[in-house]
Protein backbone atom coordinates (compact mmCIF):
# COMPACT_ATOMS: atom_id res chain seq x y z
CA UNK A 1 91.23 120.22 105.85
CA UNK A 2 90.92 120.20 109.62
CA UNK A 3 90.16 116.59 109.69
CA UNK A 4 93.01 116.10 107.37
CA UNK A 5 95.48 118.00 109.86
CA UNK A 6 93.93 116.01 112.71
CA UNK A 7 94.87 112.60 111.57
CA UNK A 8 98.00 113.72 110.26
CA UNK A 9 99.03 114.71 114.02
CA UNK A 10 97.88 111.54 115.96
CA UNK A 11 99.19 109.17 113.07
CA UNK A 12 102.95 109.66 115.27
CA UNK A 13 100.93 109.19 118.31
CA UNK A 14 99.57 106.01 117.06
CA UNK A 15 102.33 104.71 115.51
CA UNK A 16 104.41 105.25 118.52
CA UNK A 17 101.65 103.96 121.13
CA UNK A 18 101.81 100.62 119.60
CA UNK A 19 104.23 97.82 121.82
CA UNK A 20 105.82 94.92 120.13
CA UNK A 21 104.21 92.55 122.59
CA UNK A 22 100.89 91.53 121.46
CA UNK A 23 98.87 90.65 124.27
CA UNK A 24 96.43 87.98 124.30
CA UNK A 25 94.84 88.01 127.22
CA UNK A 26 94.37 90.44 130.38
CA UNK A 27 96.56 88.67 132.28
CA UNK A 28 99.23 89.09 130.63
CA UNK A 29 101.35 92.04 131.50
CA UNK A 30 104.10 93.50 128.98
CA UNK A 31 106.58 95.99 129.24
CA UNK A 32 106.40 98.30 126.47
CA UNK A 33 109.67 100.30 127.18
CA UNK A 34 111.90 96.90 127.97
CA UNK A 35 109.84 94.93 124.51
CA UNK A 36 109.07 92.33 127.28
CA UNK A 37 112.55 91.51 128.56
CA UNK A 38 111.97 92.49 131.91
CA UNK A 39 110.56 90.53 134.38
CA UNK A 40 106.76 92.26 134.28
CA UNK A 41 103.93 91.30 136.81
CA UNK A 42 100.86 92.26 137.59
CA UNK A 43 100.81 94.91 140.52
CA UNK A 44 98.86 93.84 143.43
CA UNK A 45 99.56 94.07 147.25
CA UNK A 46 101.37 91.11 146.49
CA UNK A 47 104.19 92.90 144.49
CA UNK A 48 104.08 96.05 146.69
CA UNK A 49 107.79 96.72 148.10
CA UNK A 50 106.12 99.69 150.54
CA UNK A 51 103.35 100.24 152.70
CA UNK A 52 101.14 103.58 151.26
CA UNK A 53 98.05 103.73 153.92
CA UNK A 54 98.52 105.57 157.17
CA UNK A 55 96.25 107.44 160.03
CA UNK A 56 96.51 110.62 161.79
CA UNK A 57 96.17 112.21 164.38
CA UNK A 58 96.99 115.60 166.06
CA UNK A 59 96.50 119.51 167.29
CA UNK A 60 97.13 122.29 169.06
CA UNK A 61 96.34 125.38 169.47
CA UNK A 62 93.55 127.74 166.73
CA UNK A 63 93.28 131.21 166.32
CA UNK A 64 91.16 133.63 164.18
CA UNK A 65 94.15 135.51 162.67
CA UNK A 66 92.67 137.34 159.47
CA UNK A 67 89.16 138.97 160.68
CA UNK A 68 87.44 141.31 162.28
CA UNK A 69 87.75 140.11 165.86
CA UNK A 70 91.43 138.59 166.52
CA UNK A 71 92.80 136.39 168.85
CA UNK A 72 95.52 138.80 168.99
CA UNK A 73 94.02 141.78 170.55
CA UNK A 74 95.33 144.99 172.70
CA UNK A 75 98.68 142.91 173.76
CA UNK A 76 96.86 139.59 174.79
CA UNK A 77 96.38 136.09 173.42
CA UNK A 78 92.88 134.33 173.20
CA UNK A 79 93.81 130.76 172.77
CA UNK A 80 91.81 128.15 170.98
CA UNK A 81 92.21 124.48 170.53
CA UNK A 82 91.60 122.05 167.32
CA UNK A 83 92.11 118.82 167.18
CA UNK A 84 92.30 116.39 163.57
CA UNK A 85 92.30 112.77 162.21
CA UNK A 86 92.27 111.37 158.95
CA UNK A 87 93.23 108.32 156.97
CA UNK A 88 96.26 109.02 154.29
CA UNK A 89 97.02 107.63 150.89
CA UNK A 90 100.37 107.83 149.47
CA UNK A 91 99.89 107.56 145.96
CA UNK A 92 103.54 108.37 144.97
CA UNK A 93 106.76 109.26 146.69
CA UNK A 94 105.82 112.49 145.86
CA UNK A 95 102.42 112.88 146.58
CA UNK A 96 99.38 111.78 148.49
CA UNK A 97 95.82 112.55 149.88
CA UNK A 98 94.23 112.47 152.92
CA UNK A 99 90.24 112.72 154.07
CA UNK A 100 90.41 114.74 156.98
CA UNK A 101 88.11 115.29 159.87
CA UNK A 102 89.26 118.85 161.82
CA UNK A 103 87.03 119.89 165.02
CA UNK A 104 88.13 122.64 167.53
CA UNK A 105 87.08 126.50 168.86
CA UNK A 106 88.75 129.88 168.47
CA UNK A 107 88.44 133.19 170.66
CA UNK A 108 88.40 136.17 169.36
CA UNK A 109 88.43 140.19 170.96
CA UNK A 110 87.59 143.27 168.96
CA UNK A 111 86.20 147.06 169.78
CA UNK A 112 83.89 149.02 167.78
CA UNK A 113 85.77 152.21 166.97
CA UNK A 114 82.13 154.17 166.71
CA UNK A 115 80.64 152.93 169.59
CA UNK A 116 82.95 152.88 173.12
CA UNK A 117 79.99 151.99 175.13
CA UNK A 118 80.51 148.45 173.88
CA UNK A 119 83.46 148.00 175.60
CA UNK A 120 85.61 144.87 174.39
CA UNK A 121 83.83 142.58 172.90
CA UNK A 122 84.15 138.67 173.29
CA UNK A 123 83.80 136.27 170.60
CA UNK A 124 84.10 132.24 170.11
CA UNK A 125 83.54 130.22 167.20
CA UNK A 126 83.63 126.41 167.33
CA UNK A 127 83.62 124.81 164.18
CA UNK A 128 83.90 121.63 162.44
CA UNK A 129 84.93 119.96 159.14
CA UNK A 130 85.41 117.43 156.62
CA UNK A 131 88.12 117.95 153.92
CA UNK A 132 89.91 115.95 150.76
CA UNK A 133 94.01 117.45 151.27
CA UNK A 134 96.84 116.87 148.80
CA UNK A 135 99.97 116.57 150.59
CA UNK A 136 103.46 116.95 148.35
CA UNK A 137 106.72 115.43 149.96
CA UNK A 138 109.31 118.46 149.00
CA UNK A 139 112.10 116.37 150.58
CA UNK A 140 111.85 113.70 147.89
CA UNK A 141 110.52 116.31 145.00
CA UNK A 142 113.34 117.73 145.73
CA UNK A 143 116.25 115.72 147.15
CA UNK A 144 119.68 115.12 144.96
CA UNK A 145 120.47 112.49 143.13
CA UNK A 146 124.08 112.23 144.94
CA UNK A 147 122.55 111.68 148.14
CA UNK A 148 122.65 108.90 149.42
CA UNK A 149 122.29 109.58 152.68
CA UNK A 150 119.30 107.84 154.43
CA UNK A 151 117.07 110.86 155.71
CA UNK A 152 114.82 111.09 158.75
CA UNK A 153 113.17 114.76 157.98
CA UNK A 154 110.66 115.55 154.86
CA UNK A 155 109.07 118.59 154.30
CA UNK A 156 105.76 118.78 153.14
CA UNK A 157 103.12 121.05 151.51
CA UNK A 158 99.53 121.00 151.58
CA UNK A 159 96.37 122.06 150.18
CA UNK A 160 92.90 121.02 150.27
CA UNK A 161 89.17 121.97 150.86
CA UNK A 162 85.99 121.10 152.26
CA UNK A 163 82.90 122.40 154.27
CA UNK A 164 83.21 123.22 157.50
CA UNK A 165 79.95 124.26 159.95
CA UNK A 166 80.21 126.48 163.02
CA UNK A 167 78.46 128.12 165.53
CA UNK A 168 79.73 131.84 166.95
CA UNK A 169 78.62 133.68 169.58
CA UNK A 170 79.20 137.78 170.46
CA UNK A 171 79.38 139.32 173.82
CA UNK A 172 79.75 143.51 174.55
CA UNK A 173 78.28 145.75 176.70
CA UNK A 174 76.00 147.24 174.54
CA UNK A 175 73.82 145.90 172.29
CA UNK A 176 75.31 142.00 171.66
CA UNK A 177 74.48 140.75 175.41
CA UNK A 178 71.85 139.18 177.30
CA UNK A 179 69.71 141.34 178.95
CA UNK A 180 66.15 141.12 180.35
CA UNK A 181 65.48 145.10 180.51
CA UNK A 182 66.02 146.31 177.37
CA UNK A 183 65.20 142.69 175.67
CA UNK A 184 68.83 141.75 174.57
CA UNK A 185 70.79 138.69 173.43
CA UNK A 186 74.35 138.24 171.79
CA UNK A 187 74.75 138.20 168.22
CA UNK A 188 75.25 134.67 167.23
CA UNK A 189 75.71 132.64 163.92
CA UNK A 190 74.84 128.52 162.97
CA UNK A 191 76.69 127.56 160.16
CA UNK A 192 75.27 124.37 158.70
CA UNK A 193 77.95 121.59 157.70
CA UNK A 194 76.63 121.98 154.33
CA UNK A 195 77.17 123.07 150.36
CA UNK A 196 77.39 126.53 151.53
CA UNK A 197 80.24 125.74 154.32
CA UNK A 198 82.87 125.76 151.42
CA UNK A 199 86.45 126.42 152.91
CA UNK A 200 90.06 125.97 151.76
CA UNK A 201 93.65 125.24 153.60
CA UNK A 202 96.47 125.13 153.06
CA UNK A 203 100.12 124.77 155.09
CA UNK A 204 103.58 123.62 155.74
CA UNK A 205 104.38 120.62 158.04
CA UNK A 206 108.06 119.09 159.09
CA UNK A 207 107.91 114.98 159.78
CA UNK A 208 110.55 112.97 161.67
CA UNK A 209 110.52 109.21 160.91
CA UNK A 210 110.68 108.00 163.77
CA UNK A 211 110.59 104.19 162.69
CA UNK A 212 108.90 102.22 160.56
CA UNK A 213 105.32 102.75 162.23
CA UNK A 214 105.68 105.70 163.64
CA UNK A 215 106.17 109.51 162.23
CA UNK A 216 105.97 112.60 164.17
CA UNK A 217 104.80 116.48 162.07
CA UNK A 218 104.85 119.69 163.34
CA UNK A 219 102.36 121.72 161.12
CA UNK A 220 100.81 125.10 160.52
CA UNK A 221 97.47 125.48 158.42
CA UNK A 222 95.97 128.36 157.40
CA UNK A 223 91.88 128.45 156.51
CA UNK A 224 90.00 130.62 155.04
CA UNK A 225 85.86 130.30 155.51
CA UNK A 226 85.09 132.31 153.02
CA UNK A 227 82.47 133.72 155.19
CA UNK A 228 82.59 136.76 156.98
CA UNK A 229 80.21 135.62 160.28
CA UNK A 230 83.30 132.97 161.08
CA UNK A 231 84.90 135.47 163.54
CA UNK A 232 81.59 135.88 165.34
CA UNK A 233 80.84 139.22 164.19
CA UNK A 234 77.58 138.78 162.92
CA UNK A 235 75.21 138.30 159.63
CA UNK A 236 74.94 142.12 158.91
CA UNK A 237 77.37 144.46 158.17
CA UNK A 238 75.88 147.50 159.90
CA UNK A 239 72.52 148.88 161.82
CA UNK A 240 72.29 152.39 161.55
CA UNK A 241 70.05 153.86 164.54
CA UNK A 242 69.44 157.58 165.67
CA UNK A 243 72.84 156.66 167.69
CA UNK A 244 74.59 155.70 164.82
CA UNK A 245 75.66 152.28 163.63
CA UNK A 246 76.05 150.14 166.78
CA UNK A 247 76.48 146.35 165.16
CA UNK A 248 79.48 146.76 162.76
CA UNK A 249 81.96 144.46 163.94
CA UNK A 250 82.33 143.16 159.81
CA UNK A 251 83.17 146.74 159.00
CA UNK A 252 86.66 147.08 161.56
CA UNK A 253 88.40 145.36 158.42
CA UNK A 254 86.84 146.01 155.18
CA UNK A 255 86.99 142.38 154.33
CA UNK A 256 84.74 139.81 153.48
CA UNK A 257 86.16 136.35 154.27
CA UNK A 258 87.40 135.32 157.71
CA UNK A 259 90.37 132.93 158.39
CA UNK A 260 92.50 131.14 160.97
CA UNK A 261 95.49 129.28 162.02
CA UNK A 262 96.20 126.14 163.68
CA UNK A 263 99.83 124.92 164.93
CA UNK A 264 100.04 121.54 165.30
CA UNK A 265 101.66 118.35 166.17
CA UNK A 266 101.04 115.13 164.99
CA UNK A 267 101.35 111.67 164.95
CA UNK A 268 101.23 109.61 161.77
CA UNK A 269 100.73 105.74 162.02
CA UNK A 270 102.01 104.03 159.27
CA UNK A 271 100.15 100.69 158.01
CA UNK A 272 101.34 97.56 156.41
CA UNK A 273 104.22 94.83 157.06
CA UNK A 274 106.66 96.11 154.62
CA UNK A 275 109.58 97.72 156.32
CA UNK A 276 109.48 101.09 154.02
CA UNK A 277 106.54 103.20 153.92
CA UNK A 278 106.43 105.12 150.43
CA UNK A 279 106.67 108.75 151.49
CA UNK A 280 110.09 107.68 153.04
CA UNK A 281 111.45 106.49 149.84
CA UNK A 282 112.53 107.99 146.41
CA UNK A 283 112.89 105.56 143.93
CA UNK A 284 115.70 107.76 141.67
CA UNK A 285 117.68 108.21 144.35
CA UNK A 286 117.67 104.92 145.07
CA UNK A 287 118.48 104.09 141.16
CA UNK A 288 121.17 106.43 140.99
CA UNK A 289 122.54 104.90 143.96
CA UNK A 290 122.94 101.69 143.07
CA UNK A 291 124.72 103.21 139.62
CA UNK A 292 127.03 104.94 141.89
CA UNK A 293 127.51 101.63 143.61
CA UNK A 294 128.34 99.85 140.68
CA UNK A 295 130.78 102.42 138.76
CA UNK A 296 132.93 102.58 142.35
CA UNK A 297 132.79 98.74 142.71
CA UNK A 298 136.65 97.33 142.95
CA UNK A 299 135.35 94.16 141.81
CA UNK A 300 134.65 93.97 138.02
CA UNK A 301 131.07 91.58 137.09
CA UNK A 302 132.00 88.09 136.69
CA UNK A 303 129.79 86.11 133.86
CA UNK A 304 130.14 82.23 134.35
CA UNK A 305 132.13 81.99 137.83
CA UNK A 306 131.77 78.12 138.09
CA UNK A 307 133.14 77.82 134.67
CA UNK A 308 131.46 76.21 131.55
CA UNK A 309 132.57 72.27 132.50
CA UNK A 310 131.29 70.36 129.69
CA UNK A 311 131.86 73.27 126.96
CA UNK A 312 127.71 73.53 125.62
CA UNK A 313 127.65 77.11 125.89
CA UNK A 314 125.90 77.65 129.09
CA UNK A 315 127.11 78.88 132.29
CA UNK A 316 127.33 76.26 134.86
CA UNK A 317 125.79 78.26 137.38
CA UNK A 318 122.45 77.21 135.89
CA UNK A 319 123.13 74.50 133.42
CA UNK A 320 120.61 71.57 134.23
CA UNK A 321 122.94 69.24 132.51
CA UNK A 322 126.70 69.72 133.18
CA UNK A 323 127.58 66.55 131.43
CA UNK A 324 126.21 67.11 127.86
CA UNK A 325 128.04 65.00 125.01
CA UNK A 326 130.64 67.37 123.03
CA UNK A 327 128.82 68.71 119.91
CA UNK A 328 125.23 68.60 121.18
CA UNK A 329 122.97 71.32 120.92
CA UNK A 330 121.03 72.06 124.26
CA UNK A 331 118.75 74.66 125.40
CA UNK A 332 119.09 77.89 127.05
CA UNK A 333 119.22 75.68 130.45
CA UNK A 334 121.85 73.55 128.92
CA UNK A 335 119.90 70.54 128.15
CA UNK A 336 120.79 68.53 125.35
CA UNK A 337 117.84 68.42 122.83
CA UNK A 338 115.52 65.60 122.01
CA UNK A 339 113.06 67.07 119.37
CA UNK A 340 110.89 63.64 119.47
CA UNK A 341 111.19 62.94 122.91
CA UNK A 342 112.10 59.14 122.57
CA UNK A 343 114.61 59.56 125.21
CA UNK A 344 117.67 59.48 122.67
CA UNK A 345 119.38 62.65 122.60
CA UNK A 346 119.26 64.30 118.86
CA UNK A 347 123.21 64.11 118.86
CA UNK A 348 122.85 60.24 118.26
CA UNK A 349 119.42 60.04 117.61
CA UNK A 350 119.52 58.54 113.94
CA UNK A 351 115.80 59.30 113.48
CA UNK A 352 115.38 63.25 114.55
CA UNK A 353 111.72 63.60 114.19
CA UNK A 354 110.45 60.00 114.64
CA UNK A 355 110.38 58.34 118.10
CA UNK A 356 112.49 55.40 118.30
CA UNK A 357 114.35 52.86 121.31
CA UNK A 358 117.84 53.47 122.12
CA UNK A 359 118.78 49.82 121.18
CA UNK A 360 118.11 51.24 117.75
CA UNK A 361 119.59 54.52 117.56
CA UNK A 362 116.46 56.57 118.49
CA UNK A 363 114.71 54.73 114.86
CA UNK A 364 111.37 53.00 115.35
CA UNK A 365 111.43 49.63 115.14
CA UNK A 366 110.11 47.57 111.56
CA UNK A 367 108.56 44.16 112.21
């Protein structure tokens, strides 16, 4: 019964699936919704109308914004840098990807609340990664179809994820410092650019085309590590002593997973000789704008401007023979036919199918 049901649902699939262009060979490439008509090619770099490659690069300033020690701490900014490149594939008009390599270093303050003797404590993390991003163009996901405007800004959304290693290091004035007598060093933390460095992004960006190799993005990215020792604060959670607990900088915010920001600006190279790159270029609005073009044309379509001449049916814009004998059939490039190919045109030929001279009528000649 199930079976039954099963073939009964992709029998409209298969039905429908078939093209009436049978193909004989792989190099032949039909156009199942135009039955062939259309002039169909294989796509290559050869038929490409727009460049889709580009590179990178840009940055600004990082900070550890969702954590346990902030960069925005007690009225005062701890600024950090980061700094990215990566080679972009636009896929669609839509869409695209990019494989990103991000390096850079936050600062980060924080206090523990149960132990003042600490003081402020003073935190970096520098950090690395390696990411796959999608990137999708709003402006053209979104853009109207009576625009047809040309447009210099896009917006775009991203998200993406990799591994990312780091390295942090803690400094108070308690327990997290280095000291000789008592035996003390700063907490610290070595993230390993590894399976276990998982991390996500994701963010806005605005791009200017500048021209047709250059585009310039402001963007902001947020990323979470998924870790809770990214901020610096440490492997443990808490170490209770007779004192009470002295290392607790993961418990100021009862969270486990650390994450930043970055505000950047960037500078997108565009590859390729084509004068359009494919992020820059929606392909409906460009079909509805050559529809609006032609319904607000003054000048109706003219069929056959240079006239028909010699009356054979066939435009004399590209007949091949504008002085074919009235009544003879010809081709589609108005060439009278000559099914035997003696050189006698079938409109006198006496003998259709049988090669002959012209001295006699296009018939072969008997001896």
């Amino acid at each position: 019964m199930k079976l039954g049901l099963l073939l009964l649902a992709m029998l409209p699939v298969a039905a429908y699936a078939q093209d009436s262009i049978s193909v004989s060979s792989y190099n032949q490439y039909p156009n199942t919704f135009s039955s062939g008509s259309a002039d169909v090619q294989q796509f290559d770099n050869k038929a490409r109308k727009f460049n889709d490659w580009s590179i990178t690069v840009g940055g600004g300033p990082a900070f550890m914004t969702f954590a346990d020690l902030k960069s925005f701490y007690d009225g005062k900014t701890n600024w950090g840098w980061n700094a990215y490149g990566s080679l972009d594939k636009q896929i669609t008009h839509t869409f695209g990807m990019s494989a990103q390599f991000t390096i850079g270093e936050t600062k980060q303050q924080a206090q523990l609340p149960t132990n003042p003797a600490a003081g402020i404590a003073n935190a970096y993390t520098k950090f690395r990664s390696v990411a796959l991003m999608g990137d999708i163009n709003f402006s053209n996901l979104m853009r109207r179809v009576d625009n047809n405007s040309p447009f210099r800004w896009a917006l775009h959304g991203y998200l993406g994820a990799g591994f990312m290693g780091f390295k942090t290091e803690l400094i108070d004035n308690d327990a997290s410092r280095y000291s000789v007598s008592p035996p003390r060093i700063p907490i610290r933390n070595d993230q390993k650019l590894d399976i276990n460095s998982f991390f996500m992004q994701a963010g806005i960006g605005l791009k200017y085309n500048v021209s047709r190799l250059l585009d310039v993005e402001a963007r902001v990215m947020y990323i979470n590590s998924f870790d809770e020792e990214f901020d610096g604060g440490g492997e443990g959670r808490s170490l209770d002593t007779p004192l009470g607990d002295r290392i607790n900088y993961n418990l100021i915010d009862d969270s486990y997973s650390d994450a930043m920001m970055t505000f950047n600006i960037g500078l997108t190279f565009k590859l390729g000789k084509h004068p359009s790159h494919l992020s820059w270029h929606d392909p409906l609005q460009e079909a509805y704008g050559r529809i609006y073009t032609l319904e607000n044309t003054t000048q109706e379509l003219v069929v056959c401007e240079k006239g028909d001449l010699d009356n054979d049916g066939v435009c004399d814009d590209w007949d091949r023979q504008l002085d074919t004998p009235a009544g003879a059939r010809v081709d589609g490039a108005g060439v009278a036919l000559d099914i035997d190919l003696d050189g006698v045109i079938d409109h006198i030929d006496k003998c259709v199918t049988v090669p002959g001279p012209a001295s006699n009528e296009g018939c072969p000649v008997t001896q």
